[in-house]
N, C-alpha and C. Protein backbone atom coordinates (compact mmCIF):
# COMPACT_ATOMS: atom_id res chain seq x y z
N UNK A 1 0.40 -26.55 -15.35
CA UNK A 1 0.66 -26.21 -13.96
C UNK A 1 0.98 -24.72 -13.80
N UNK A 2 1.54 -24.02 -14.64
CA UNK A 2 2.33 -22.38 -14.63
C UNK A 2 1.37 -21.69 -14.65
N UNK A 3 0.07 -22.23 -15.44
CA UNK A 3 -1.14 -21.56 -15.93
C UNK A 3 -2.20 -21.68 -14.51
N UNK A 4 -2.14 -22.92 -13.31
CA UNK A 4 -2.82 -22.48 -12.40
C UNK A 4 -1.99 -21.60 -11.42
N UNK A 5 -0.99 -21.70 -11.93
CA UNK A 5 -0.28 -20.90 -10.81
C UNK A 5 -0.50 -18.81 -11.04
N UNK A 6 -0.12 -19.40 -11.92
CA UNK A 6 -0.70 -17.73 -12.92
C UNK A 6 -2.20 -16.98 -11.95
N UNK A 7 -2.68 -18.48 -12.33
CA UNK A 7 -4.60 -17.48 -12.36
C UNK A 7 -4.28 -17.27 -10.32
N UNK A 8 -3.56 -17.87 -9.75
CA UNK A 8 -3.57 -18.35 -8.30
C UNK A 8 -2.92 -16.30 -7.65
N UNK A 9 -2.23 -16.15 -8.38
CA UNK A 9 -1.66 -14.83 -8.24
C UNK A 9 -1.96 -13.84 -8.97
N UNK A 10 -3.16 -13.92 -9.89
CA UNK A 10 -4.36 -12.76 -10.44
C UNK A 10 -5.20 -12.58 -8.92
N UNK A 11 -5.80 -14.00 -8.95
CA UNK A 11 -6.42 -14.09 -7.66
C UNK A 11 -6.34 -13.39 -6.31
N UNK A 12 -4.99 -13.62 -6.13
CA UNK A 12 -4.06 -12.89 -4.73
C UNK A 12 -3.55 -11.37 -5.58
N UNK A 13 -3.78 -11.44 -6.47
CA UNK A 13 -3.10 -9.23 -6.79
C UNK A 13 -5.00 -8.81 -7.03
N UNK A 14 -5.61 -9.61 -7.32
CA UNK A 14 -6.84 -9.15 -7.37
C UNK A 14 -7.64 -8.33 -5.82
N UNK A 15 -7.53 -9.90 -4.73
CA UNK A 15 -7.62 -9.44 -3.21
C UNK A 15 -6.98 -8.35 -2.41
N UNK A 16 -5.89 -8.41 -3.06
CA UNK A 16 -5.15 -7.14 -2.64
C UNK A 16 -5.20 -5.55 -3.10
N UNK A 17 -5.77 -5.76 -4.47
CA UNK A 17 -6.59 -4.72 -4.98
C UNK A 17 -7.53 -4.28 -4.14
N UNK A 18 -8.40 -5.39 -4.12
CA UNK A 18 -9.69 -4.81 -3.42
C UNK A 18 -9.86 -4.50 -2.11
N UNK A 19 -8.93 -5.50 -1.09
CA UNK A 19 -8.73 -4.61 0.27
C UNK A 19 -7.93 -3.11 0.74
N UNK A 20 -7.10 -3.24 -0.43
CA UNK A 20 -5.89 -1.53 -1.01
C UNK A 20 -7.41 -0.67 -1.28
N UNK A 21 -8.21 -0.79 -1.79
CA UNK A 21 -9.09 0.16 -2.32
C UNK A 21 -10.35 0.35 -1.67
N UNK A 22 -10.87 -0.60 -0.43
CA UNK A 22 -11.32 -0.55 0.15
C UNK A 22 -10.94 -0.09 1.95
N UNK A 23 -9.92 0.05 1.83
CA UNK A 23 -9.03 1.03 2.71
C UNK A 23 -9.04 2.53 2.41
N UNK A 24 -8.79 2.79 1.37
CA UNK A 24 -8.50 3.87 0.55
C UNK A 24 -9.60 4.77 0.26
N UNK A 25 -10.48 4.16 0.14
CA UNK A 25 -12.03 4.21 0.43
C UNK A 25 -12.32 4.58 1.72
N UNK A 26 -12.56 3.84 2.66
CA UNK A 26 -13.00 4.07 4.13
C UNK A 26 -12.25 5.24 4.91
N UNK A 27 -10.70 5.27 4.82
CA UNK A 27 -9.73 6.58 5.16
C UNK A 27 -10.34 7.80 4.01
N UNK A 28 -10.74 8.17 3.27
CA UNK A 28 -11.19 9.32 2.33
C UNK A 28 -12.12 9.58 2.98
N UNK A 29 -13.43 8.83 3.49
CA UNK A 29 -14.21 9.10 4.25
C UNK A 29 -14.41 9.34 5.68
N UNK A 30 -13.93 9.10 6.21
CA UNK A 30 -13.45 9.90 7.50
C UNK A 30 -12.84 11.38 7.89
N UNK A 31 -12.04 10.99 6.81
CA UNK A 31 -11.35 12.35 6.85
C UNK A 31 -12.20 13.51 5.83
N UNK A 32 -13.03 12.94 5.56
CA UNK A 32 -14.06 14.47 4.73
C UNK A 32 -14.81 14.16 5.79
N UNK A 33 -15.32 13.17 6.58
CA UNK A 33 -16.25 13.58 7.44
C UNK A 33 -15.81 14.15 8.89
N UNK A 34 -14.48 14.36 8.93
CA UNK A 34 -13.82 14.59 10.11
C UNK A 34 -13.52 16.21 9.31
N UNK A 35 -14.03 16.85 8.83
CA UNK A 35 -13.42 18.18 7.71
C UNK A 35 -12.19 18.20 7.30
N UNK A 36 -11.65 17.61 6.70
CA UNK A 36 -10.30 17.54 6.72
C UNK A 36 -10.13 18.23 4.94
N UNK A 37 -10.59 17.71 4.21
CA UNK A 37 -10.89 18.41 2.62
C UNK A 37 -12.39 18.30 2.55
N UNK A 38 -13.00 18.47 1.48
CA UNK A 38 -13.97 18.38 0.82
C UNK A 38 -14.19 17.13 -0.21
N UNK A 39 -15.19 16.56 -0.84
CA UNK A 39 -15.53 15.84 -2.04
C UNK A 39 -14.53 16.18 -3.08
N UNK A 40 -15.04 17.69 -3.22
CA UNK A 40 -14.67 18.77 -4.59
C UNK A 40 -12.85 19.04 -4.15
N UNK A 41 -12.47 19.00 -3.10
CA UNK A 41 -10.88 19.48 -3.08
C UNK A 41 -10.52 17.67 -3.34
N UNK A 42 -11.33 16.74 -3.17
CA UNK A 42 -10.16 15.40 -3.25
C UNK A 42 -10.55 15.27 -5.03
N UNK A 43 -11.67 15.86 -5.63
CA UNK A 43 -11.27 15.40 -7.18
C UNK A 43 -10.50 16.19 -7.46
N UNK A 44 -10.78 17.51 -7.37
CA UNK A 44 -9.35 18.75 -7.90
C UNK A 44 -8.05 18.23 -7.81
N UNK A 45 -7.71 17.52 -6.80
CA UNK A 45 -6.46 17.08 -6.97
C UNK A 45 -6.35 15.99 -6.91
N UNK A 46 -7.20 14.92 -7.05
CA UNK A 46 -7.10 14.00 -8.05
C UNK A 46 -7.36 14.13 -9.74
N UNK A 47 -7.46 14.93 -10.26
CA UNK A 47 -7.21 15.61 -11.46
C UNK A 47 -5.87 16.15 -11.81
N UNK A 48 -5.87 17.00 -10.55
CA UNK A 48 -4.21 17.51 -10.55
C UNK A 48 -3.04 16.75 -10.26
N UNK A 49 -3.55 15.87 -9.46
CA UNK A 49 -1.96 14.60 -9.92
C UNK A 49 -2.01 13.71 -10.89
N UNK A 50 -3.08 13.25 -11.65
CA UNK A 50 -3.34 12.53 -12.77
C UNK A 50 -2.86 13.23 -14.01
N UNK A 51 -3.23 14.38 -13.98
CA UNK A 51 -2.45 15.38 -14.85
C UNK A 51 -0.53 15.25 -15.31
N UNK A 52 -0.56 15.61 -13.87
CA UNK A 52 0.89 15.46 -13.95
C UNK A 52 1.60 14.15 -13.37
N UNK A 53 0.78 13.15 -13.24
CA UNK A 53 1.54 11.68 -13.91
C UNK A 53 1.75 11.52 -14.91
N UNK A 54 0.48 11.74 -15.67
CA UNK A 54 0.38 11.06 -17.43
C UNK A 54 1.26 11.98 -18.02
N UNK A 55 1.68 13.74 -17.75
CA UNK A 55 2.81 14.15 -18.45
C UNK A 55 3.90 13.40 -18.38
N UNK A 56 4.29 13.09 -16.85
CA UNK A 56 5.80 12.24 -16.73
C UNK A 56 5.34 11.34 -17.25
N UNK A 57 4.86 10.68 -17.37
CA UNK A 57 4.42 8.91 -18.42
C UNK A 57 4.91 9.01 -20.10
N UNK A 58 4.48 9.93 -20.04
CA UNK A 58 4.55 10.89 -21.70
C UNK A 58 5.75 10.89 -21.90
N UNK A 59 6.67 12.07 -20.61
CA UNK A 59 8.19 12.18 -20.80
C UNK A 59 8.87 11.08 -20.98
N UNK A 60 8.69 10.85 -19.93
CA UNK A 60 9.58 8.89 -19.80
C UNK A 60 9.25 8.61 -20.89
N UNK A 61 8.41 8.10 -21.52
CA UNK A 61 7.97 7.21 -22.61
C UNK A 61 8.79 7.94 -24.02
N UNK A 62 8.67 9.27 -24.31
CA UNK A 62 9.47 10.01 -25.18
C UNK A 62 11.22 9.73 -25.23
N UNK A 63 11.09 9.81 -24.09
CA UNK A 63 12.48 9.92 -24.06
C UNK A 63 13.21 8.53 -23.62
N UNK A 64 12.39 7.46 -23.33
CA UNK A 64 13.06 6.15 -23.14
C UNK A 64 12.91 5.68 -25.01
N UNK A 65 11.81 6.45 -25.85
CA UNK A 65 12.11 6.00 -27.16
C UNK A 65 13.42 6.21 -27.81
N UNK A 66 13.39 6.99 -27.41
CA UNK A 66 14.58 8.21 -28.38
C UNK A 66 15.91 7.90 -28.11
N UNK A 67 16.24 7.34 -26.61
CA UNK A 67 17.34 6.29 -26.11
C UNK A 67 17.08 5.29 -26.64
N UNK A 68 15.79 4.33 -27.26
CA UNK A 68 16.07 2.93 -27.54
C UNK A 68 16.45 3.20 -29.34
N UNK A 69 15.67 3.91 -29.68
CA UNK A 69 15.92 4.81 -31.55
C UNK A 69 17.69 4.43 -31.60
N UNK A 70 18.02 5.27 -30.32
CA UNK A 70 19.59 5.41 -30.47
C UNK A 70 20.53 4.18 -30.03
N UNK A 71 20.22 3.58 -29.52
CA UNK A 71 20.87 2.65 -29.65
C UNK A 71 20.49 1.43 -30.69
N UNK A 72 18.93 0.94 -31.39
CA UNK A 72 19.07 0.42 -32.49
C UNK A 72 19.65 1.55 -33.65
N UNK A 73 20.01 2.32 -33.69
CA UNK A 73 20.52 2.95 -35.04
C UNK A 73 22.43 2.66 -34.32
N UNK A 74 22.38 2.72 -33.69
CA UNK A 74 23.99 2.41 -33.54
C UNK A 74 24.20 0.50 -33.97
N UNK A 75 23.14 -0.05 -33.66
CA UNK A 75 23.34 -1.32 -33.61
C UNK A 75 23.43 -1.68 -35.19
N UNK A 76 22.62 -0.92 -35.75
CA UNK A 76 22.37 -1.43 -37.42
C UNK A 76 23.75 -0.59 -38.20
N UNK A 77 24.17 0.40 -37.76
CA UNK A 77 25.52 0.69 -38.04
C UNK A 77 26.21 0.03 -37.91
N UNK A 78 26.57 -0.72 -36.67
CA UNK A 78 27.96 -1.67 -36.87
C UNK A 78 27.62 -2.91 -36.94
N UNK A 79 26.40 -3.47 -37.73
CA UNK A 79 26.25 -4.66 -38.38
C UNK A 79 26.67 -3.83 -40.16
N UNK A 80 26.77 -2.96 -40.32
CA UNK A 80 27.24 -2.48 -42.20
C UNK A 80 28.53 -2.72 -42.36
């Protein structure tokens, strides 16, 4: 039963994907056809915020290690 329920809400985050992106879609196009940016200015900075997500992804990820490092090395200390 958990398992149709599962696929039931792939289903529903799937639809919601595709109407989110088919929005997202149709507003990009308007607004380049209304002059609002260009093709070439919406990849430039879709490059340029992808850029600097995946750094913060990087950071976070570095530094949520280095907090979890530290607290299993405290943990295996006061099991000695």
């Amino acid at each position: 039963m958990k398992e149709v329920h599962l696929h039931a809400k792939l289903a529903d985050l799937q639809e919601v994907d595709y109407h989110n992106t088919l929005v997202l879609h149709a507003l990009t196009e308007v607004l380049i056809e209304k002059g609002f940016f260009t093709k070439d200015e919406l990849s430039r900075k879709m490059v340029e915020l992808d850029s600097q997500l995946t750094f913060q992804i990087e950071t976070y990820t570095r530094i949520s290690d280095r907090l979890l490092n530290g607290v299993n090395q405290e943990k295996s200390l006061s099991l000695d």
